[in-house]
N, C-alpha and C. Protein backbone atom coordinates (compact mmCIF):
# COMPACT_ATOMS: atom_id res chain seq x y z
N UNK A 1 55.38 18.68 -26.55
CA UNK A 1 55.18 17.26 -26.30
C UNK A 1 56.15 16.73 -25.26
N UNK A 2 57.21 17.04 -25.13
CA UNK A 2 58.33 17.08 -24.14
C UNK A 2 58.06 16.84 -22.70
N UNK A 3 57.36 17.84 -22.26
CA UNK A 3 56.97 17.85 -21.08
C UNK A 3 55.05 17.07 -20.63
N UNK A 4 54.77 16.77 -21.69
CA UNK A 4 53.35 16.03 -22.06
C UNK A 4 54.27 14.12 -21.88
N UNK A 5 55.27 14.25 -22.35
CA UNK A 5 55.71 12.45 -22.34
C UNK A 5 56.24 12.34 -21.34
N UNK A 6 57.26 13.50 -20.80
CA UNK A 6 57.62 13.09 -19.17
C UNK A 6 56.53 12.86 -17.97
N UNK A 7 55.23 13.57 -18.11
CA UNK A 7 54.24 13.07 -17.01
C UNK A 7 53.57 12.10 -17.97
N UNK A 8 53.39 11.93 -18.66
CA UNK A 8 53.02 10.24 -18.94
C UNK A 8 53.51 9.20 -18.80
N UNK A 9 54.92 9.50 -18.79
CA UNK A 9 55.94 8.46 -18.31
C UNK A 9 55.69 8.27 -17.03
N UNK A 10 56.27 9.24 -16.49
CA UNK A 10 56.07 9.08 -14.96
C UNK A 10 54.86 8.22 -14.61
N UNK A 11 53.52 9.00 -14.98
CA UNK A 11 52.71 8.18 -14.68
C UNK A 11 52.52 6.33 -15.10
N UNK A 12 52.83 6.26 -15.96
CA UNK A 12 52.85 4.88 -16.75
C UNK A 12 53.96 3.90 -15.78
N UNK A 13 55.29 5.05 -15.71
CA UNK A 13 55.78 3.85 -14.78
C UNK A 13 55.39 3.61 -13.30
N UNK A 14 54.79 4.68 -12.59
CA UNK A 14 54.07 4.11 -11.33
C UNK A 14 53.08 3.28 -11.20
N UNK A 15 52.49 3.03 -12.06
CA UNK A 15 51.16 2.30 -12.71
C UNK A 15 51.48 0.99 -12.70
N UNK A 16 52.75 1.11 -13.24
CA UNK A 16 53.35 -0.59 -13.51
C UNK A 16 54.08 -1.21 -12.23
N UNK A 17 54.68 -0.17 -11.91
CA UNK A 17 54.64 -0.43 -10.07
C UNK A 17 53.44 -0.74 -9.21
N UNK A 18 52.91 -0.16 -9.55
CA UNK A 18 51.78 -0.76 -8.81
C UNK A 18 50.85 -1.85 -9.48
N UNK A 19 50.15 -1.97 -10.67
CA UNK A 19 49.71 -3.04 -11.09
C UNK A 19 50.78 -4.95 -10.65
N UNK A 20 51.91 -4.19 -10.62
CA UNK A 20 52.91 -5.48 -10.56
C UNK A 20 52.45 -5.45 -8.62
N UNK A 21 52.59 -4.93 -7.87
CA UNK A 21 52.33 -4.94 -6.66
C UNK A 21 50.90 -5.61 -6.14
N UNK A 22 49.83 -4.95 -6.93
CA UNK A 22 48.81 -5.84 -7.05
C UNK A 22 48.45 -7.11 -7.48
N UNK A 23 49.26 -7.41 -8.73
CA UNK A 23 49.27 -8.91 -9.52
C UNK A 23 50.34 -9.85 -8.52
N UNK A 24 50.86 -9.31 -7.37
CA UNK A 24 51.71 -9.76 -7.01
C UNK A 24 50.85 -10.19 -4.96
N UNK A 25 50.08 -9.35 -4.96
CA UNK A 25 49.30 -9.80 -4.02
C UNK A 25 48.03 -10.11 -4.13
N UNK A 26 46.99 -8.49 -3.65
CA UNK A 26 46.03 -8.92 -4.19
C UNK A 26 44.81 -9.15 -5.35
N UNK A 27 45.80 -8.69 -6.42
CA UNK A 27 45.27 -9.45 -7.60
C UNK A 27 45.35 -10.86 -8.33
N UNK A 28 46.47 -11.31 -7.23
CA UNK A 28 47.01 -12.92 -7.73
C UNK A 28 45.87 -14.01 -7.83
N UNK A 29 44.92 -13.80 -6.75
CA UNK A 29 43.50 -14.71 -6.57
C UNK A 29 43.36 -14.84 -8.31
N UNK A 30 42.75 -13.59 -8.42
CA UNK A 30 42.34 -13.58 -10.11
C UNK A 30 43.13 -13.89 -11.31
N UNK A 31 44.33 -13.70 -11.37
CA UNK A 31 45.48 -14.06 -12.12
C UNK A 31 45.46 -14.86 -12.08
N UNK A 32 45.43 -16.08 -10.99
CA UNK A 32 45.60 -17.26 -10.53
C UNK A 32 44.62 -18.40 -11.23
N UNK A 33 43.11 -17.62 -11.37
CA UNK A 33 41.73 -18.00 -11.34
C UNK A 33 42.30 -18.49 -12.94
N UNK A 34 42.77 -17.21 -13.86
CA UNK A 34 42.25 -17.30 -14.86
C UNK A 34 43.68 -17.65 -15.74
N UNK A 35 44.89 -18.53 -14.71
CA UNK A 35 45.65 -18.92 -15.24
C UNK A 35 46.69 -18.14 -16.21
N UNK A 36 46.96 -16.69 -15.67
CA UNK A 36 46.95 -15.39 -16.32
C UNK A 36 48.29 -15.20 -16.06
N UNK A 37 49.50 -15.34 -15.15
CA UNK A 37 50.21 -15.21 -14.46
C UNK A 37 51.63 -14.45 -16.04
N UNK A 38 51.86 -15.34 -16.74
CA UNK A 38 52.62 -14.81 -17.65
C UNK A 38 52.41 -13.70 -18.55
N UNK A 39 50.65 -13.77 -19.02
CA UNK A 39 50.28 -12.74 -19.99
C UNK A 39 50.23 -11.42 -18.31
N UNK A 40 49.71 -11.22 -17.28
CA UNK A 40 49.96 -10.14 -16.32
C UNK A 40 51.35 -9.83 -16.34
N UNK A 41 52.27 -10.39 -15.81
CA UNK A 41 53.76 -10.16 -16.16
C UNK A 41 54.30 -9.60 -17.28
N UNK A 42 54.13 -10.19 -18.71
CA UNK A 42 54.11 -9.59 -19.68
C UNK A 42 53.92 -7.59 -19.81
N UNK A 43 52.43 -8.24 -19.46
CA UNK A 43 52.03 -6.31 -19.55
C UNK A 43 52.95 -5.62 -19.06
N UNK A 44 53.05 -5.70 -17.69
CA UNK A 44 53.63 -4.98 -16.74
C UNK A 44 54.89 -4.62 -16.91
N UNK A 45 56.14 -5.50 -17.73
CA UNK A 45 57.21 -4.93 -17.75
C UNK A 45 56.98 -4.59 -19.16
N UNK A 46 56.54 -4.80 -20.36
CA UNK A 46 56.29 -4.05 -21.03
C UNK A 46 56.27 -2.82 -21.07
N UNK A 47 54.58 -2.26 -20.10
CA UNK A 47 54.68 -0.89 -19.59
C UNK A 47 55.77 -0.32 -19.35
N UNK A 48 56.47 -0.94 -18.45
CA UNK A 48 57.64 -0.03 -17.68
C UNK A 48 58.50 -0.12 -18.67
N UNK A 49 59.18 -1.43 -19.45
CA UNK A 49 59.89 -0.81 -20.43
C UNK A 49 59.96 0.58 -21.49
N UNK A 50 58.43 0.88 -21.73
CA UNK A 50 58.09 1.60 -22.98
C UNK A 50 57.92 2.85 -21.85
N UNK A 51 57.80 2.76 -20.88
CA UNK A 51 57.34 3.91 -20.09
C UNK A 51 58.88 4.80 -20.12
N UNK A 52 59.87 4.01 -19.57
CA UNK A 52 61.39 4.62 -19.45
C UNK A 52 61.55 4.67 -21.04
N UNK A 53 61.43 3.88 -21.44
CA UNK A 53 61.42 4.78 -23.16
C UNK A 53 60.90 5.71 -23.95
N UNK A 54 59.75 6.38 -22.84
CA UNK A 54 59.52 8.10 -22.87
C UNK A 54 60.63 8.72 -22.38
N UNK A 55 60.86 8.13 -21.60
CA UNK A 55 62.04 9.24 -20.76
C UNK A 55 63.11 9.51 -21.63
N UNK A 56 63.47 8.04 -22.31
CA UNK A 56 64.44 8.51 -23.48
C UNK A 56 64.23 9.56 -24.48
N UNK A 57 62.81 9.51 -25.27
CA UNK A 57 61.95 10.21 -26.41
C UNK A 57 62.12 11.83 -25.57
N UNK A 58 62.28 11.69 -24.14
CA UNK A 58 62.21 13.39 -23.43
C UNK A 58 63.49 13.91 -23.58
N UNK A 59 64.78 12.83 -23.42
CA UNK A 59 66.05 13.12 -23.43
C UNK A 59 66.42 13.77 -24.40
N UNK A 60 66.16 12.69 -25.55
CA UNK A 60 66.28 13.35 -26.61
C UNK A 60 65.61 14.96 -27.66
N UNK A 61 64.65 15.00 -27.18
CA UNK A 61 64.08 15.81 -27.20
C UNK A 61 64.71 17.47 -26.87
N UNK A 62 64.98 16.80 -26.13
CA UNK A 62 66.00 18.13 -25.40
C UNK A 62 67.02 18.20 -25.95
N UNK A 63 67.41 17.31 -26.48
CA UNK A 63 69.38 17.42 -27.09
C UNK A 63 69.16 17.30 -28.12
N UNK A 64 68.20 16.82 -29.60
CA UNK A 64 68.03 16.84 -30.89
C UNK A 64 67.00 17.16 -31.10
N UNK A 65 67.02 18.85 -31.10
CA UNK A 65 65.98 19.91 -31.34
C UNK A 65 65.35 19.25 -32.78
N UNK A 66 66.33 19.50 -33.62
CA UNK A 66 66.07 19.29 -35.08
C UNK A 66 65.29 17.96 -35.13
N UNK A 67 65.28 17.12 -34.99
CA UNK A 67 64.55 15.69 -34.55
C UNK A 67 63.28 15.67 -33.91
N UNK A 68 62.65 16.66 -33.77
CA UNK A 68 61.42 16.47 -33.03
C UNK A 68 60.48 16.09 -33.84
N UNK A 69 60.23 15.87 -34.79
CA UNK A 69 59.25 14.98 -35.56
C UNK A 69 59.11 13.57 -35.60
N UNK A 70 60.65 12.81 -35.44
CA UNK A 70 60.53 11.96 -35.86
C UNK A 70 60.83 11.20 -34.09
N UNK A 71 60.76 12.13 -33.16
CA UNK A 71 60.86 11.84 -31.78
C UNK A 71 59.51 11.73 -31.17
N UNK A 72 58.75 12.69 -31.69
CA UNK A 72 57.64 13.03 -31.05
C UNK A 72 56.77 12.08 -31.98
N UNK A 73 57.20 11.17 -33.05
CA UNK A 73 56.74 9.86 -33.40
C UNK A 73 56.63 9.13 -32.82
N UNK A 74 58.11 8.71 -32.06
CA UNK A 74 58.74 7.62 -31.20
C UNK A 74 57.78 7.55 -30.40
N UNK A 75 57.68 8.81 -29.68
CA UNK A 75 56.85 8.44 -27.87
C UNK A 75 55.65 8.02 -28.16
N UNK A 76 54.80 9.08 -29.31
CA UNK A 76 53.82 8.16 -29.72
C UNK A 76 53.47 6.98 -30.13
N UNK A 77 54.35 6.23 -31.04
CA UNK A 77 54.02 4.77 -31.53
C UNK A 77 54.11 4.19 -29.69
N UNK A 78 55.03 4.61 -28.61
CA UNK A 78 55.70 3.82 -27.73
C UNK A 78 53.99 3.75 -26.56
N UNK A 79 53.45 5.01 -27.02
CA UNK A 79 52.04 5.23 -25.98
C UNK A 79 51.39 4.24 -26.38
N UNK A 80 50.94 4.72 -27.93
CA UNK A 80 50.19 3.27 -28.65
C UNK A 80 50.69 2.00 -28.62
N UNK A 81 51.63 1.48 -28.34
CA UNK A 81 52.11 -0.22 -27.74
C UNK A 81 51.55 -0.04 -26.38
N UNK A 82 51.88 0.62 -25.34
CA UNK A 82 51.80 0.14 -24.17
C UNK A 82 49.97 0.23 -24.00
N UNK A 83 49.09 1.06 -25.04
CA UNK A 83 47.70 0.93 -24.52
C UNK A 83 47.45 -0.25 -25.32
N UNK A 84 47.57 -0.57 -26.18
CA UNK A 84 47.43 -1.55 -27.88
C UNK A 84 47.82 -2.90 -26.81
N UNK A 85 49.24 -3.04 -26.85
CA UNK A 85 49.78 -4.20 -26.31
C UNK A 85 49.99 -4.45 -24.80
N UNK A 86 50.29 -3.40 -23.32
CA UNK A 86 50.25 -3.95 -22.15
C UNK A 86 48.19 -3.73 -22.34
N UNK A 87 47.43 -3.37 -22.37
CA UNK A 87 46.01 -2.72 -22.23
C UNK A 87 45.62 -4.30 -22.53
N UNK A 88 45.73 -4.87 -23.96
CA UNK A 88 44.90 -5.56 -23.94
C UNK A 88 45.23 -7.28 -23.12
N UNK A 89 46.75 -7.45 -23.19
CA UNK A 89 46.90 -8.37 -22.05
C UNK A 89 45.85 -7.77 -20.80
N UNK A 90 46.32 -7.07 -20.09
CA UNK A 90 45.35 -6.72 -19.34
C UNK A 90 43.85 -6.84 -19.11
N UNK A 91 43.25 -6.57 -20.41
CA UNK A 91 42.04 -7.30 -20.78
C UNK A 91 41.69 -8.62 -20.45
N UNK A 92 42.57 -9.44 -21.38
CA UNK A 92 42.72 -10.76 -20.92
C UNK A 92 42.75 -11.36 -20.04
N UNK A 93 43.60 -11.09 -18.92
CA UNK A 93 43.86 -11.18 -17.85
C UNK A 93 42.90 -11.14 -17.46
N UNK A 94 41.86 -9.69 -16.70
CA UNK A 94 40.89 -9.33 -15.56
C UNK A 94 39.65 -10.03 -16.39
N UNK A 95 39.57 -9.60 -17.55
CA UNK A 95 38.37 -9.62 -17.78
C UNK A 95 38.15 -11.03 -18.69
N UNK A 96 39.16 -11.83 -19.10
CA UNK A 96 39.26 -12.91 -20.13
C UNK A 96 38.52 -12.55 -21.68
N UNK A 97 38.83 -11.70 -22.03
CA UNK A 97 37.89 -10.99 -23.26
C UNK A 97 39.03 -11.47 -23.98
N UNK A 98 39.14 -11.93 -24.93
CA UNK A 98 40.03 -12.56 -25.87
C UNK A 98 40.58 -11.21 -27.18
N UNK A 99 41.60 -10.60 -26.54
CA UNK A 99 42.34 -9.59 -27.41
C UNK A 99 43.92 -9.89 -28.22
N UNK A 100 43.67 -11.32 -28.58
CA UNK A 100 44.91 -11.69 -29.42
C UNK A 100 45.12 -10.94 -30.75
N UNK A 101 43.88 -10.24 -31.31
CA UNK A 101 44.33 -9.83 -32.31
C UNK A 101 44.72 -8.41 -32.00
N UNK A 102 44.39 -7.66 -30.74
CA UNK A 102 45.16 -6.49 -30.60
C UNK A 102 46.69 -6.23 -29.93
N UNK A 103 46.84 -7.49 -29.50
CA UNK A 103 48.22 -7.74 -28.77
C UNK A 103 49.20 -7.13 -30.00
N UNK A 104 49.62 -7.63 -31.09
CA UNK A 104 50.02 -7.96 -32.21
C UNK A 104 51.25 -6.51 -32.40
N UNK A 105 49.51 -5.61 -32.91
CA UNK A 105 49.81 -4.59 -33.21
C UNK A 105 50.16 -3.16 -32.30
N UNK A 106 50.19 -3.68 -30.90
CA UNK A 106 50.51 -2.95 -30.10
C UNK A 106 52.64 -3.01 -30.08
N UNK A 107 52.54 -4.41 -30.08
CA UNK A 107 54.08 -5.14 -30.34
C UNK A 107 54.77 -4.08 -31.48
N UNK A 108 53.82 -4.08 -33.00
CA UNK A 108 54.35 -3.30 -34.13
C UNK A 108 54.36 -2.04 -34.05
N UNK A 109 53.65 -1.36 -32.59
CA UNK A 109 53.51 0.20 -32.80
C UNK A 109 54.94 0.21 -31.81
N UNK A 110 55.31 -0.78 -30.90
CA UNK A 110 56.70 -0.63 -29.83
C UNK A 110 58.06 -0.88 -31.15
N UNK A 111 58.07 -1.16 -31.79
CA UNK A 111 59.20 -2.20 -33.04
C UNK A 111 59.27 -0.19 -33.71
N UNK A 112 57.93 0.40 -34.02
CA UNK A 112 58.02 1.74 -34.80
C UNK A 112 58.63 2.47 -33.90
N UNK A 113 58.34 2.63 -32.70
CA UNK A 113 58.24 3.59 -31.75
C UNK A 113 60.23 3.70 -32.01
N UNK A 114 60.40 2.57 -31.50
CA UNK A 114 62.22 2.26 -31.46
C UNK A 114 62.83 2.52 -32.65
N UNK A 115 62.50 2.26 -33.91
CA UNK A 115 62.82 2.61 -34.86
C UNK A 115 62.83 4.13 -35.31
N UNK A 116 61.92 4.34 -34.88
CA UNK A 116 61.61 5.99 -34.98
C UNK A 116 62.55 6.43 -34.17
N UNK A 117 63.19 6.11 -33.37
CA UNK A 117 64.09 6.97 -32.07
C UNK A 117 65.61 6.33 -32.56
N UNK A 118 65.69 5.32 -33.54
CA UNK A 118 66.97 4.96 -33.78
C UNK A 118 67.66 6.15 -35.05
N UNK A 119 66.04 5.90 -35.98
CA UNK A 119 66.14 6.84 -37.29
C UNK A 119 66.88 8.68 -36.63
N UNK A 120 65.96 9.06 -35.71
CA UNK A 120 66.08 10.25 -35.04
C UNK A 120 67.75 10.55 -34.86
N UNK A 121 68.77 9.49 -34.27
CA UNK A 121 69.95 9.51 -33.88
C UNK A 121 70.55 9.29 -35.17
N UNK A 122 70.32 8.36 -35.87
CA UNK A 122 70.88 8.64 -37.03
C UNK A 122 70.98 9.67 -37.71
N UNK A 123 70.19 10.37 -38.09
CA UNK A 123 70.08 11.29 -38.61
C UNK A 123 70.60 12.59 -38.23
N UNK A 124 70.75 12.53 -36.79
CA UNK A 124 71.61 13.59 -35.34
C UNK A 124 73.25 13.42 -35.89
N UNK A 125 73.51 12.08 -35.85
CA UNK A 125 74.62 11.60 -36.23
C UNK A 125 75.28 12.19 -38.18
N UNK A 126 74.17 12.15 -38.42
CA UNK A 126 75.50 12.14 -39.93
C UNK A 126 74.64 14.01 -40.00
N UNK A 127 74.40 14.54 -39.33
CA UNK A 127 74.07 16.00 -38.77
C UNK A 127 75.66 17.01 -38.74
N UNK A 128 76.36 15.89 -38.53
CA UNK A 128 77.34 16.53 -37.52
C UNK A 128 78.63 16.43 -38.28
């Protein structure tokens, strides 16, 4: 999974580079249209937040062998926020499809994801 979250990362954070590049030119018309400007923003650093927080889930990975369960949790809950919670802003945004009730739980799979990677160090920690 290690090397499966570092090219998802990667990819996720160029994505957000560029979606922000687009929402920032020419996707602004539409952002603009649909009064979208905060929920687009939102997504976007979201993404990139949770995206470099693969990179962490890879770090670790590598340095708390013993932890890979509860790591290879982390990146997952952190995938499921950024499709759950940046995806459906996104929705909103382009398409105005009203995804308030999936926002939510994309938020609670990012809250697990972190928790899962705090539990992981803890547990590294009284390891030792």
């Amino acid at each position: 999974m290690q090397k499966i979250f570092f090219i998802i990362a990667a990819i996720l954070g160029g994505l957000a580079v560029a979606l922000g590049a687009y929402g920032a030119h020419g996707g602004a018309e539409v952002i603009a249209q649909n009064n979208a400007f905060i929920t687009f923003d939102k997504a976007v650093r979201y993404q990139m937040h949770h995206a470099l927080a693969l990179f962490a889930v890879v770090w670790a990975l590598n340095e708390w062998k013993n932890q890979a369960k509860l790591l290879n949790l982390a990146g997952i809950f952190f995938l499921l926020g950024i499709l759950l919670f940046s995806g459906s802003l996104y929705i909103i945004t382009f398409a105005g499809i009203k995804m308030g009730y999936v926002t939510p739980i994309g938020g609670i799979a990012f809250v697990a994801g972190w928790f899962s990677l705090a539990f992981a160090g803890y547990k590294e920690i009284q390891k030792k």
